[in-house]
Protein backbone atom coordinates (compact mmCIF):
# COMPACT_ATOMS: atom_id res chain seq x y z
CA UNK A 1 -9.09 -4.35 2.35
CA UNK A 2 -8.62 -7.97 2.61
CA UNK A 3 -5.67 -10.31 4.00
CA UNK A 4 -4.97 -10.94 0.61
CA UNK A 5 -4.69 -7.76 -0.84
CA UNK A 6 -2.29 -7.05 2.54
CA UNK A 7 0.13 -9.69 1.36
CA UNK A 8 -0.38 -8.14 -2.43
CA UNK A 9 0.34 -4.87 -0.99
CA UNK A 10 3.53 -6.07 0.67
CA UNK A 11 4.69 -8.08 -1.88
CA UNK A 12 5.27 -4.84 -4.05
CA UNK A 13 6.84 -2.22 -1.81
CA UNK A 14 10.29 -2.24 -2.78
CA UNK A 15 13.36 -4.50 -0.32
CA UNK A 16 13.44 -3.01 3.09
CA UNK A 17 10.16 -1.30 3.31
CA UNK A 18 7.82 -2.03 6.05
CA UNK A 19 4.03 -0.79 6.29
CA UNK A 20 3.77 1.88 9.04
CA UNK A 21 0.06 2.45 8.28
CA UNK A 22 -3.10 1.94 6.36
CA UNK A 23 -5.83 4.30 6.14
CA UNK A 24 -9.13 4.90 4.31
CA UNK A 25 -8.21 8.79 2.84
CA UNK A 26 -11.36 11.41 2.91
CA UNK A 27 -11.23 11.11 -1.32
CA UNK A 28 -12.78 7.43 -0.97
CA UNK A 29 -8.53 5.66 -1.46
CA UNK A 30 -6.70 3.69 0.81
CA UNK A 31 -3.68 5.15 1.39
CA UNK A 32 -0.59 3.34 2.53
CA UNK A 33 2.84 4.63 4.60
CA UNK A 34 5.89 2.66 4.70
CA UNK A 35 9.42 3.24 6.15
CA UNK A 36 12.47 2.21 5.19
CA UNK A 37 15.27 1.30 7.88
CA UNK A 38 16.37 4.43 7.46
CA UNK A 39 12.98 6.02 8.73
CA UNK A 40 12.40 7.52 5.83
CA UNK A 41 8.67 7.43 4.84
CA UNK A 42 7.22 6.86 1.49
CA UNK A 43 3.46 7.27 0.67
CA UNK A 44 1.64 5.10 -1.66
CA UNK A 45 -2.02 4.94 -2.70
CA UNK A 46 -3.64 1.55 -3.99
CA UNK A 47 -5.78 1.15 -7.15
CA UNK A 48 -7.98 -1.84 -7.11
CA UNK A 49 -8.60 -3.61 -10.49
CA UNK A 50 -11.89 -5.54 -9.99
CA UNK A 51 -11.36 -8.09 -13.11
CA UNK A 52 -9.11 -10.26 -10.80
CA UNK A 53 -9.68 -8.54 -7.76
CA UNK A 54 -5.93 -7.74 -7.07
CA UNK A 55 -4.52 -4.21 -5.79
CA UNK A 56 -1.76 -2.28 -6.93
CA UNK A 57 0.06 0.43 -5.28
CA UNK A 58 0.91 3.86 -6.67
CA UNK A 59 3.85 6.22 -5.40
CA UNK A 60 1.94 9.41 -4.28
């Protein structure tokens, strides 16, 4: 994961949300865990599409 798929990543979660963690998952993903101001968390997983080398992120 690179600094600019980071500010890809961010760039997507929805107004509020902050990244809480990042993790390589045993299944070979990166996960990703964000809170809201609320606390609440929210999981996402991130698909990487090597034709531009861009990431999106996936609810889980």
């Amino acid at each position: 994961m690179t600094e600019k798929h980071e500010k890809q990543i961010k760039a997507q979660l929805p107004a509020g949300e902050r990244i809480s963690r990042m993790y390589r998952a045993y299944e070979g993903d990166t996960r990703v865990i964000t809170r809201d101001k609320s606390g609440k968390e929210t999981r996402y997983t991130v698909k990487w599409n090597p034709q531009d080398d861009s990431v999106t992120i996936v609810r889980m």
